[in-house]
N, C-alpha and C. Protein backbone atom coordinates (compact mmCIF):
# COMPACT_ATOMS: atom_id res chain seq x y z
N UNK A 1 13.98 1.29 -14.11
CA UNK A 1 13.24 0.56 -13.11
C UNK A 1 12.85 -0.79 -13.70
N UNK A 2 13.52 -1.96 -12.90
CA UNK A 2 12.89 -3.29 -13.41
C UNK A 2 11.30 -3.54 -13.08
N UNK A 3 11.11 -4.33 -13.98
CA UNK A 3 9.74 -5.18 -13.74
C UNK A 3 9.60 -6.25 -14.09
N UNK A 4 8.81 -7.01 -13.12
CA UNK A 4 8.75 -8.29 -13.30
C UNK A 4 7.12 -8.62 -13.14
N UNK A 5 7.05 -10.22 -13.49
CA UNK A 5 5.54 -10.73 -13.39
C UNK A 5 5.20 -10.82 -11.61
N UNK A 6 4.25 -10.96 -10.94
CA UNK A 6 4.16 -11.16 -9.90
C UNK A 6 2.92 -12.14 -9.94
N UNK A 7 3.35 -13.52 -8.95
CA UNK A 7 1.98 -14.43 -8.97
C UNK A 7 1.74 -14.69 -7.52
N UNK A 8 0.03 -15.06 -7.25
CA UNK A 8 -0.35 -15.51 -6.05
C UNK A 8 -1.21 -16.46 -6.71
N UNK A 9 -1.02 -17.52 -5.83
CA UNK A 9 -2.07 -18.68 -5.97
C UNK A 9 -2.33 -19.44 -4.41
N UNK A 10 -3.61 -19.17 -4.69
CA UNK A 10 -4.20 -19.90 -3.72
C UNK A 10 -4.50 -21.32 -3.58
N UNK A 11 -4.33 -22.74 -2.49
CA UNK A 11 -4.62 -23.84 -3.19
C UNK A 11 -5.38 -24.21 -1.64
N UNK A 12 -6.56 -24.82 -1.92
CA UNK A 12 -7.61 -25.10 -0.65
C UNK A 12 -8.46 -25.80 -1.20
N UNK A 13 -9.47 -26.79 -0.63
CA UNK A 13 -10.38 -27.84 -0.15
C UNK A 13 -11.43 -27.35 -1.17
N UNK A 14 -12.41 -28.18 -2.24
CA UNK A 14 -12.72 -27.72 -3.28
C UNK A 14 -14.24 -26.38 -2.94
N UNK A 15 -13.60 -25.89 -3.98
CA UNK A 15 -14.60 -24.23 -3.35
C UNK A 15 -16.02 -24.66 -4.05
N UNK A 16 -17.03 -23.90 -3.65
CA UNK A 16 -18.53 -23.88 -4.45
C UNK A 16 -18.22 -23.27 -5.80
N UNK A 17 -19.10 -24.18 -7.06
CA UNK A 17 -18.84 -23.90 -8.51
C UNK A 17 -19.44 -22.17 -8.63
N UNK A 18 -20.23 -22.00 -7.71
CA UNK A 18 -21.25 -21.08 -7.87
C UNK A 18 -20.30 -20.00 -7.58
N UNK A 19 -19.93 -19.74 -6.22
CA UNK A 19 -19.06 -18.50 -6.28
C UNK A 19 -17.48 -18.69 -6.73
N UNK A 20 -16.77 -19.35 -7.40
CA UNK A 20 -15.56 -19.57 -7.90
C UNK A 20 -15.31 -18.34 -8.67
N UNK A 21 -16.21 -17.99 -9.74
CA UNK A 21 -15.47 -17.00 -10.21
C UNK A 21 -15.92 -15.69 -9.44
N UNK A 22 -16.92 -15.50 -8.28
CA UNK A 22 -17.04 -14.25 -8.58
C UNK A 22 -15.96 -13.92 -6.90
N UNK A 23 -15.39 -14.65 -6.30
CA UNK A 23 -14.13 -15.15 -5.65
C UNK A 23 -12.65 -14.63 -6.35
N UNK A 24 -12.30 -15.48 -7.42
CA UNK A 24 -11.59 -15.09 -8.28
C UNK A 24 -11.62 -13.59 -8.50
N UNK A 25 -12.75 -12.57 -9.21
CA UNK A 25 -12.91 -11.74 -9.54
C UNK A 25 -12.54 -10.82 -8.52
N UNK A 26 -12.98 -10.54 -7.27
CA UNK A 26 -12.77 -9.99 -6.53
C UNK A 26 -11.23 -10.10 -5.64
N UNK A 27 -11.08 -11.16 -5.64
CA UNK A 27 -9.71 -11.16 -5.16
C UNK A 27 -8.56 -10.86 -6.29
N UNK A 28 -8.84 -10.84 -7.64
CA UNK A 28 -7.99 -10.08 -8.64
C UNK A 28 -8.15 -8.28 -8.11
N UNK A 29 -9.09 -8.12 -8.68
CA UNK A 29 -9.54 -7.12 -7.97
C UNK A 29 -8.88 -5.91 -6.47
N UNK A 30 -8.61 -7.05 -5.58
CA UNK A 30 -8.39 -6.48 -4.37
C UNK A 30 -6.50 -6.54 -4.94
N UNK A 31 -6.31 -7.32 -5.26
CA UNK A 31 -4.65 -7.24 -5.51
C UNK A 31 -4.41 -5.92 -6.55
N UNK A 32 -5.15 -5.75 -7.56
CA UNK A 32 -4.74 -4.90 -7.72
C UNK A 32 -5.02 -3.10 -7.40
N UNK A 33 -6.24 -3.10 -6.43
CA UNK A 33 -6.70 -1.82 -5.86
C UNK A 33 -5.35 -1.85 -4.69
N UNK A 34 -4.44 -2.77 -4.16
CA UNK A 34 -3.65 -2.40 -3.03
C UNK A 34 -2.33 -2.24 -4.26
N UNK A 35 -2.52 -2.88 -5.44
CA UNK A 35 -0.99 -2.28 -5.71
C UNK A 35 -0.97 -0.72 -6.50
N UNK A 36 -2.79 -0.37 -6.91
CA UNK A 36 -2.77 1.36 -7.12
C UNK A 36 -2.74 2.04 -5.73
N UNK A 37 -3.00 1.47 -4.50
CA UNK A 37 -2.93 2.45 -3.79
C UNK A 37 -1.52 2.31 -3.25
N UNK A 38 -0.66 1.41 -3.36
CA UNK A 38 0.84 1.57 -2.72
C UNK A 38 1.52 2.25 -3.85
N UNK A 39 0.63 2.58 -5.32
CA UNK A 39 1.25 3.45 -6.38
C UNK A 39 2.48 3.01 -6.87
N UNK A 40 2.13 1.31 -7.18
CA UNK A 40 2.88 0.43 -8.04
C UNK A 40 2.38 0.29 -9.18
N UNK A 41 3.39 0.41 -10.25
CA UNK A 41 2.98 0.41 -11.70
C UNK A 41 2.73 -1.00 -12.00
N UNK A 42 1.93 -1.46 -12.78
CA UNK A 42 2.12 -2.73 -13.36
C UNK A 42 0.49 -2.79 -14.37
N UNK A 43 1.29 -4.17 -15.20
CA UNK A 43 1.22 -4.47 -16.57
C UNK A 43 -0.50 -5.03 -16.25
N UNK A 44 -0.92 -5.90 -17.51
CA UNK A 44 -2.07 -6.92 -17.29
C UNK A 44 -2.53 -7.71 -16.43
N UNK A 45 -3.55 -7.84 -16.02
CA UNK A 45 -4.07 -9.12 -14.77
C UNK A 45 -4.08 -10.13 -15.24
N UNK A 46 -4.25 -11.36 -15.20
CA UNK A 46 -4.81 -12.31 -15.70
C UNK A 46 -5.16 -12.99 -14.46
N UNK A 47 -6.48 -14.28 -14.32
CA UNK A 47 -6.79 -14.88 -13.76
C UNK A 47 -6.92 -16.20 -14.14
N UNK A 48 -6.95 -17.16 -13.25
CA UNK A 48 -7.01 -18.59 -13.76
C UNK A 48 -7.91 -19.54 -12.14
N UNK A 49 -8.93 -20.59 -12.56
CA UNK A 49 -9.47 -20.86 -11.18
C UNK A 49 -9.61 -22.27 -11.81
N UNK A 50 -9.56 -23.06 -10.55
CA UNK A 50 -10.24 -24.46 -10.30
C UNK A 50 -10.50 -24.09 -9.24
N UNK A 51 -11.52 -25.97 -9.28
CA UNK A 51 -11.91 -25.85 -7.95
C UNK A 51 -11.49 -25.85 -6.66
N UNK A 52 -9.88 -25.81 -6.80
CA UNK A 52 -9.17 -25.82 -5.92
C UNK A 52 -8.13 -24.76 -5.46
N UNK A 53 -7.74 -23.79 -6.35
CA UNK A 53 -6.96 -23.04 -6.49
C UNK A 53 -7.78 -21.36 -6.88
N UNK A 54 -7.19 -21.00 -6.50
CA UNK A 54 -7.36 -19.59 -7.40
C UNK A 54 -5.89 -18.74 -7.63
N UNK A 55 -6.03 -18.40 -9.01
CA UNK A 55 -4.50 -17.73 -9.28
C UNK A 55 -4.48 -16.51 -9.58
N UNK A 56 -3.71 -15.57 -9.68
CA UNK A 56 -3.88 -14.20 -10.28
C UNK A 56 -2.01 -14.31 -10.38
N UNK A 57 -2.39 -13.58 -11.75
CA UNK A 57 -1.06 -13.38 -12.57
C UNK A 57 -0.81 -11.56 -13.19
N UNK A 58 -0.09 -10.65 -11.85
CA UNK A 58 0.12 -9.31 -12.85
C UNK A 58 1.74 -9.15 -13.33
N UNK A 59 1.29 -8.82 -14.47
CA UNK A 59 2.36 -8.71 -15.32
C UNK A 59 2.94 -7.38 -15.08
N UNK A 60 4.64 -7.27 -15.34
CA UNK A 60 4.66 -6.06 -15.42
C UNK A 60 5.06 -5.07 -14.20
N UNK A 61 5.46 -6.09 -13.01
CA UNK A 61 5.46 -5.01 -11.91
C UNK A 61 6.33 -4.24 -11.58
N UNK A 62 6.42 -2.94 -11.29
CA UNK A 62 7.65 -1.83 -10.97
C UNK A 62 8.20 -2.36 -9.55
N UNK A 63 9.47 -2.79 -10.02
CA UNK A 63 10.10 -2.87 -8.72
C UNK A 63 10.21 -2.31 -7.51
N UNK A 64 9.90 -0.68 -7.84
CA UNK A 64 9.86 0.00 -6.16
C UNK A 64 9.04 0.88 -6.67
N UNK A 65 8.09 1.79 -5.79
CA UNK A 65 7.35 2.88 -6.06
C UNK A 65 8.21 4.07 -6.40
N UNK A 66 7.49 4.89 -7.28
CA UNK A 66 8.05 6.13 -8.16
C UNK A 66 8.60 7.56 -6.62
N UNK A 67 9.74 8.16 -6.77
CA UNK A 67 9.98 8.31 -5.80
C UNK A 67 8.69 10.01 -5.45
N UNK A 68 8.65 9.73 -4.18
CA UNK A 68 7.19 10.82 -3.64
C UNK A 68 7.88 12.09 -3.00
N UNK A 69 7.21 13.30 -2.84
CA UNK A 69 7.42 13.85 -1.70
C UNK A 69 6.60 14.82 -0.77
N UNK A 70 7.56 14.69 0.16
CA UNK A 70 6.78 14.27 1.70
C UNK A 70 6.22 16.01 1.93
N UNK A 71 5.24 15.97 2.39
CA UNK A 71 4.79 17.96 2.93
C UNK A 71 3.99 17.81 4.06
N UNK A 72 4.33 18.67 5.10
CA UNK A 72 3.87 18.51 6.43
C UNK A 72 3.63 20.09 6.50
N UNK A 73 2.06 20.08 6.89
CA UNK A 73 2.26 21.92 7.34
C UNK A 73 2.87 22.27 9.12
N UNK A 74 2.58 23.64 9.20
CA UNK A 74 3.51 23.69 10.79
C UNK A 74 2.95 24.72 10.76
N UNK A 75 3.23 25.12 12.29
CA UNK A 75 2.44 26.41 12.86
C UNK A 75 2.08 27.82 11.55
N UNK A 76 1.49 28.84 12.13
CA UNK A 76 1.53 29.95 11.32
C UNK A 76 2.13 30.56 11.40
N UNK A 77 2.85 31.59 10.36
CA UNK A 77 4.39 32.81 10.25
C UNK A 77 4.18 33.57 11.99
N UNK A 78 3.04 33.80 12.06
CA UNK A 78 2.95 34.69 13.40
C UNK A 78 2.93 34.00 14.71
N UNK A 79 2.61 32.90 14.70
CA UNK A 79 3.47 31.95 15.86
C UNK A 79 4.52 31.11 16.02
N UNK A 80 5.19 31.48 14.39
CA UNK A 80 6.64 30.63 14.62
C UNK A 80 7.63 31.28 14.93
N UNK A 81 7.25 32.63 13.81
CA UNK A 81 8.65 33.58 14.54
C UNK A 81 7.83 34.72 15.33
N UNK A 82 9.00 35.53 16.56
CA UNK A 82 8.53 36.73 17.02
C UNK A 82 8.51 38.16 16.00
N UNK A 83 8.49 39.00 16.55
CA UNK A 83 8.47 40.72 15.91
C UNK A 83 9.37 40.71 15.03
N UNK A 84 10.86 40.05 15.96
CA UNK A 84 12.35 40.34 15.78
C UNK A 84 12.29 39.25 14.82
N UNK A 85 11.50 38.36 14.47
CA UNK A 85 11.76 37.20 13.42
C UNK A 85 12.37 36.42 13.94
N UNK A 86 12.70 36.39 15.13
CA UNK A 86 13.15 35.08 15.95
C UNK A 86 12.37 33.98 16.07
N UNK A 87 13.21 32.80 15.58
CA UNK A 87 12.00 31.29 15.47
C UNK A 87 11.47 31.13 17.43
N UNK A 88 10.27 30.76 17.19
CA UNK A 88 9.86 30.48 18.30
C UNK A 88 9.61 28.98 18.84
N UNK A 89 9.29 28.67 20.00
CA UNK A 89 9.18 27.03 20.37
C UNK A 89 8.43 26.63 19.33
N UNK A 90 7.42 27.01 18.81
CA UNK A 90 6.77 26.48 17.83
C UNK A 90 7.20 26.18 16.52
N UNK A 91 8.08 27.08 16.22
CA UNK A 91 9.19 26.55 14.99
C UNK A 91 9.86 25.77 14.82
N UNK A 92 10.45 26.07 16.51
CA UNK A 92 11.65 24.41 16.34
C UNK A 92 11.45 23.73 16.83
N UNK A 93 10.37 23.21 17.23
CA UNK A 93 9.23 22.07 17.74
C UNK A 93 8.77 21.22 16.39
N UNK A 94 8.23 22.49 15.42
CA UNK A 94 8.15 21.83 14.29
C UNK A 94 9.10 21.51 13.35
N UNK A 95 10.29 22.24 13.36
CA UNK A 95 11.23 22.06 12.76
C UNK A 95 11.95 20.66 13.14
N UNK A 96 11.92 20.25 14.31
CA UNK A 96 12.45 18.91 14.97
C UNK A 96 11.92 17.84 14.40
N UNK A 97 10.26 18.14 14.61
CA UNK A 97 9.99 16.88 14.70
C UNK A 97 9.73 16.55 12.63
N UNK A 98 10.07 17.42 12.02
CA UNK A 98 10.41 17.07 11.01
C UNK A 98 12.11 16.85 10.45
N UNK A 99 12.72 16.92 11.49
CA UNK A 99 14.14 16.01 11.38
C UNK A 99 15.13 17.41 10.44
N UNK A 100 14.33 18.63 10.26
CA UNK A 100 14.95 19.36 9.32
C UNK A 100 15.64 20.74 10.59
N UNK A 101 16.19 21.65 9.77
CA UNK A 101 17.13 23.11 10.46
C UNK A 101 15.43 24.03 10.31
N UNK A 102 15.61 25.04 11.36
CA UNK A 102 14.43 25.62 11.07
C UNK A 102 14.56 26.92 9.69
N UNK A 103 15.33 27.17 9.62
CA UNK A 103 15.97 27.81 8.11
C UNK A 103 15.60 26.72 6.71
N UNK A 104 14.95 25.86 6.72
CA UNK A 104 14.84 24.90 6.03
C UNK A 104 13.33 24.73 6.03
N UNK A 105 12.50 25.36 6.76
CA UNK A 105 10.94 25.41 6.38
C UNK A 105 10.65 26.68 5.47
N UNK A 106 9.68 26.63 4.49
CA UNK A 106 9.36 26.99 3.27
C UNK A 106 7.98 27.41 4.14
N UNK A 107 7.84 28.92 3.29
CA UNK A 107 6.99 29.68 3.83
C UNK A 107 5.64 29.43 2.66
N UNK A 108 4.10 29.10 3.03
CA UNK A 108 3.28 29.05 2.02
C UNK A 108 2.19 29.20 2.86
N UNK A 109 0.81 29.83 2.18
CA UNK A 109 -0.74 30.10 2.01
C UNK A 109 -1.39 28.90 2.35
N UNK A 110 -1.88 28.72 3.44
CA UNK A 110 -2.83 27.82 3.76
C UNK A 110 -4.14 28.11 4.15
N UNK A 111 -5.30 28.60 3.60
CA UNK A 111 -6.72 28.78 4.42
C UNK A 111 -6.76 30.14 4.86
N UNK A 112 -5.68 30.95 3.66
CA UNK A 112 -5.74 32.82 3.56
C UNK A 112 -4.60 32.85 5.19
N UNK A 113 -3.87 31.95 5.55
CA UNK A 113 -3.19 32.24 5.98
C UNK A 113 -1.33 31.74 6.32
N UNK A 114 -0.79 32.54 6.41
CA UNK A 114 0.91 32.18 6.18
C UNK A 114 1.77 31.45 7.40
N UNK A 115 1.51 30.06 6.29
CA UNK A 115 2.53 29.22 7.01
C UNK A 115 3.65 28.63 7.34
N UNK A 116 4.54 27.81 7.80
CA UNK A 116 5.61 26.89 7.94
C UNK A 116 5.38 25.98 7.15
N UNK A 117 6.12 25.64 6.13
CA UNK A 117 5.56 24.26 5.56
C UNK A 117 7.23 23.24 5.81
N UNK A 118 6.63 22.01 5.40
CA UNK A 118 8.57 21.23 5.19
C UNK A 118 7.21 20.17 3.92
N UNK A 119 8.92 20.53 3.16
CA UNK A 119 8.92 19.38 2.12
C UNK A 119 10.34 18.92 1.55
N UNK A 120 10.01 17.65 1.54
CA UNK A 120 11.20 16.96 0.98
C UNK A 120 10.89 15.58 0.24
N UNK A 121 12.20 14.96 -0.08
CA UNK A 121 11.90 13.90 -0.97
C UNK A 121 11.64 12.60 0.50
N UNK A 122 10.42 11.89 -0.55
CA UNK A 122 10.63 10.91 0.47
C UNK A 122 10.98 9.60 -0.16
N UNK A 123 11.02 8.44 0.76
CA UNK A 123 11.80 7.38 0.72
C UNK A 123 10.40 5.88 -0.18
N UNK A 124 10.70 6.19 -1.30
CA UNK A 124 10.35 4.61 -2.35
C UNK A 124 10.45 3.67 -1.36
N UNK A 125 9.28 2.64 -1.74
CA UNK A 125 8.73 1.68 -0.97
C UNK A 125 9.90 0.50 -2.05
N UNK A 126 10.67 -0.78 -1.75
CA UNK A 126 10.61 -1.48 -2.72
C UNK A 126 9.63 -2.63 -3.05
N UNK A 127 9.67 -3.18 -3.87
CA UNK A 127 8.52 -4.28 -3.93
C UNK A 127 8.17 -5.29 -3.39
N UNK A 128 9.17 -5.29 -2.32
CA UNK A 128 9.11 -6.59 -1.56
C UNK A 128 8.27 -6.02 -0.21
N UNK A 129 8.67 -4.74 -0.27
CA UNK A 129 7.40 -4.17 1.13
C UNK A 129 6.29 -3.88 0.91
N UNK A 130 5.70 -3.43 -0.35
CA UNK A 130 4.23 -2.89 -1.00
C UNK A 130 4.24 -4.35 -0.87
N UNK A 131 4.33 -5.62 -0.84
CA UNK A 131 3.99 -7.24 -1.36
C UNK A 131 3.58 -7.72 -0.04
N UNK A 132 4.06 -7.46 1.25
CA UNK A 132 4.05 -8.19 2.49
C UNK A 132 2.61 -8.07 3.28
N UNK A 133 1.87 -6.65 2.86
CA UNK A 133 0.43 -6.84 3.17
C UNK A 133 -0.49 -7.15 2.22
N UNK A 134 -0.18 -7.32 0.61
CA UNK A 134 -1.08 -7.23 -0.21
C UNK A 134 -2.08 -8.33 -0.63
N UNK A 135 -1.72 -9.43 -0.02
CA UNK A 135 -3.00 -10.90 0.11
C UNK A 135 -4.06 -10.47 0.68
N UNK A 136 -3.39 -10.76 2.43
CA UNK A 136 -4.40 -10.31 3.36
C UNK A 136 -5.64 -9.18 3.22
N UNK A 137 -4.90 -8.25 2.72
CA UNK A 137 -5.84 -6.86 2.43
C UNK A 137 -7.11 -8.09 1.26
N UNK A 138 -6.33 -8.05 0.42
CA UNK A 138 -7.19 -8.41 -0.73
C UNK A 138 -8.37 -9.92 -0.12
N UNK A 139 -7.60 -11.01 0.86
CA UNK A 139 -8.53 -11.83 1.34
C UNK A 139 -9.48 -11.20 2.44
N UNK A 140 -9.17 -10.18 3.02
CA UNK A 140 -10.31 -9.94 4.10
C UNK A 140 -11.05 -9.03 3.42
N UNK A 141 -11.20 -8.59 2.25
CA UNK A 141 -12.35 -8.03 1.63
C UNK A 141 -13.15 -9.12 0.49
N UNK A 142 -13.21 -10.10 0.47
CA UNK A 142 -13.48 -11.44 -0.68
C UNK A 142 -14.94 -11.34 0.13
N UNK A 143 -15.98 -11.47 -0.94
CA UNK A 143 -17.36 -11.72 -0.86
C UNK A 143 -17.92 -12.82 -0.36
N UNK A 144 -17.73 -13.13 1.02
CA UNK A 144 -17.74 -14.11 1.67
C UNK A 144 -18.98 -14.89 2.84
N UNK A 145 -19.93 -15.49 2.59
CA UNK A 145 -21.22 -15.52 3.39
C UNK A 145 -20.29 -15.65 4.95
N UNK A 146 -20.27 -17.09 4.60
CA UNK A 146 -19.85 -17.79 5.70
C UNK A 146 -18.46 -18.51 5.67
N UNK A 147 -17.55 -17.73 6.51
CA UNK A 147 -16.25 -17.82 6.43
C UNK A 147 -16.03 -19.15 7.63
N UNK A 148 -14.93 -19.83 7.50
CA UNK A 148 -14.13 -21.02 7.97
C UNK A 148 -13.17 -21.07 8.85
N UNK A 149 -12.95 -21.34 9.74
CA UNK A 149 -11.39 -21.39 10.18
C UNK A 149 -11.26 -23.00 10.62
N UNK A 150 -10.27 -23.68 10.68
CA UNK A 150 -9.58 -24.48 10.62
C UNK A 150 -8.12 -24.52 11.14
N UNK A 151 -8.04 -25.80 11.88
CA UNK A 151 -6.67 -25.84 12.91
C UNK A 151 -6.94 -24.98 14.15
N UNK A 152 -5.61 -24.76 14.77
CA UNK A 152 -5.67 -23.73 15.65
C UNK A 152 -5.19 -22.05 15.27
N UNK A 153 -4.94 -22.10 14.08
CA UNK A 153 -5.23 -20.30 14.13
C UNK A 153 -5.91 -20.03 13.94
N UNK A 154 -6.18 -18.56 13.55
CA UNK A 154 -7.18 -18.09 13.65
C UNK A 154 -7.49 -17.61 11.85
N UNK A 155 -6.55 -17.66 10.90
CA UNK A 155 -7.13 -17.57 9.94
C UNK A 155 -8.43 -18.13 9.27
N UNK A 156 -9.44 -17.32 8.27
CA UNK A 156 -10.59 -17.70 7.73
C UNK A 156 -10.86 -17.56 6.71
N UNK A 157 -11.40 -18.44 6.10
CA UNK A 157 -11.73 -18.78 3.89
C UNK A 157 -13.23 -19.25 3.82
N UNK A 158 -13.16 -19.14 2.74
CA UNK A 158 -14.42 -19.89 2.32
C UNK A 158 -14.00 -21.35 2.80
N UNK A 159 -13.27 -21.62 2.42
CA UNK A 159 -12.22 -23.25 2.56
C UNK A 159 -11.09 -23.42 3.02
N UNK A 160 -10.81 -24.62 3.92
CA UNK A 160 -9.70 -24.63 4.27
C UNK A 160 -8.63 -24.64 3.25
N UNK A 161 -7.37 -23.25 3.60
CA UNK A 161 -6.33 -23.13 2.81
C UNK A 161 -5.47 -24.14 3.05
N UNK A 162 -5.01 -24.79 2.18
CA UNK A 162 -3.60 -26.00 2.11
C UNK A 162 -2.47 -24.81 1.61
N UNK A 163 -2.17 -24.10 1.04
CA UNK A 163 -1.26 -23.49 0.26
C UNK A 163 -1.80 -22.02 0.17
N UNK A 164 -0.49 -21.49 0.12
CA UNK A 164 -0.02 -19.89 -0.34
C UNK A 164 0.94 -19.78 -1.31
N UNK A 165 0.93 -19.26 -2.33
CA UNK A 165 2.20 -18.88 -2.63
C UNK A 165 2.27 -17.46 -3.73
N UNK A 166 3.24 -16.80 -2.89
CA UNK A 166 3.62 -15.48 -3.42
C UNK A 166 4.82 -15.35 -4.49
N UNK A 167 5.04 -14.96 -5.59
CA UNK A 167 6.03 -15.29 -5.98
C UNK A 167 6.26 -13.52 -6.89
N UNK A 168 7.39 -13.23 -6.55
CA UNK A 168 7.18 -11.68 -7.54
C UNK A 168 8.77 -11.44 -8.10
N UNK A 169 9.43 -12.91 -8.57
CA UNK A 169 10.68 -12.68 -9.22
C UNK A 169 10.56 -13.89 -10.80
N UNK A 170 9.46 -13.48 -11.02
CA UNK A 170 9.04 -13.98 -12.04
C UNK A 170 9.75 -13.21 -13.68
N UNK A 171 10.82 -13.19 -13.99
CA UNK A 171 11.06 -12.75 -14.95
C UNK A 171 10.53 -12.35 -16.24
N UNK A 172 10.57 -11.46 -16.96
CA UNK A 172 9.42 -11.25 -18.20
C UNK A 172 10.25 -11.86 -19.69
């Protein structure tokens, strides 16, 4: 699995000296609580701020998430199959809508009682899709009194943003 550096820098209208770093801090912060919860590996943070910019630098990033798998429970043994062990609507209702054969659900203990389960492998995120929400998340949680908007959208900062930039083919 490759890895690479991944950078965001922010560049906007000069921020207050007072909250700069604790701005910085938190928006390091939020980048990397969304890349443990999309359960992307990666290296060191580093941060860097003026009064104009804010940067965050993680080192180290796993190109796609580690591969997962998927478990869905489904009805109980006594409402999926009949007497005769014949699958019932409820089997292959659930069996459908998990895309699988109903011979292909795995029988297990749920809450002292016997269920349908499906499990299988599921499908790794690559890094370019864990990346496409991970600003936003991290800017709409930033410790923010009184937020800004500017122009006609509707985005909001402490300061008007001039610049974005995402960059995650940063070689090591």
């Amino acid at each position: 699995m490759a890895r690479r550096d991944f950078l965001v820098e922010i560049g906007v209208e000069e921020l207050p000296p007072r909250s700069l770093f604790t701005l910085l801090e938190s928006f390091a912060s939020g980048i990397v609580k969304s890349l443990d919860a999309a359960n992307v590996a990666h290296g060191e943070v580093r941060t860097y701020a003026t009064p104009r910019r804010l940067t965050v630098v993680v080192s180290a990033v796993a190109d796609r998430q580690p591969d997962a798998e998927i478990r869905r429970q489904g009805p109980s043994l006594a409402n999926a199959f009949d007497a005769s062990g014949v699958p019932t609507r409820a089997a292959q209702g659930f069996a459908a809508s998990c895309g699988v054969a109903v011979e292909q659900l795995e029988q297990a203990m749920a809450r002292r009682v016997a269920c349908c389960n499906m499990s299988a492998p599921g499908p790794a995120k690559e890094r370019s899709t864990c990346f496409q929400l991970l600003s936003p998340a991290s800017l709409d949680n930033l410790p923010i009194a009184k937020r800004m908007r500017w122009g006609g959208g509707e985005q909001q900062f402490v300061r008007p943003v001039h610049w974005v930039v995402m960059c995650s083919d940063l070689p090591l």
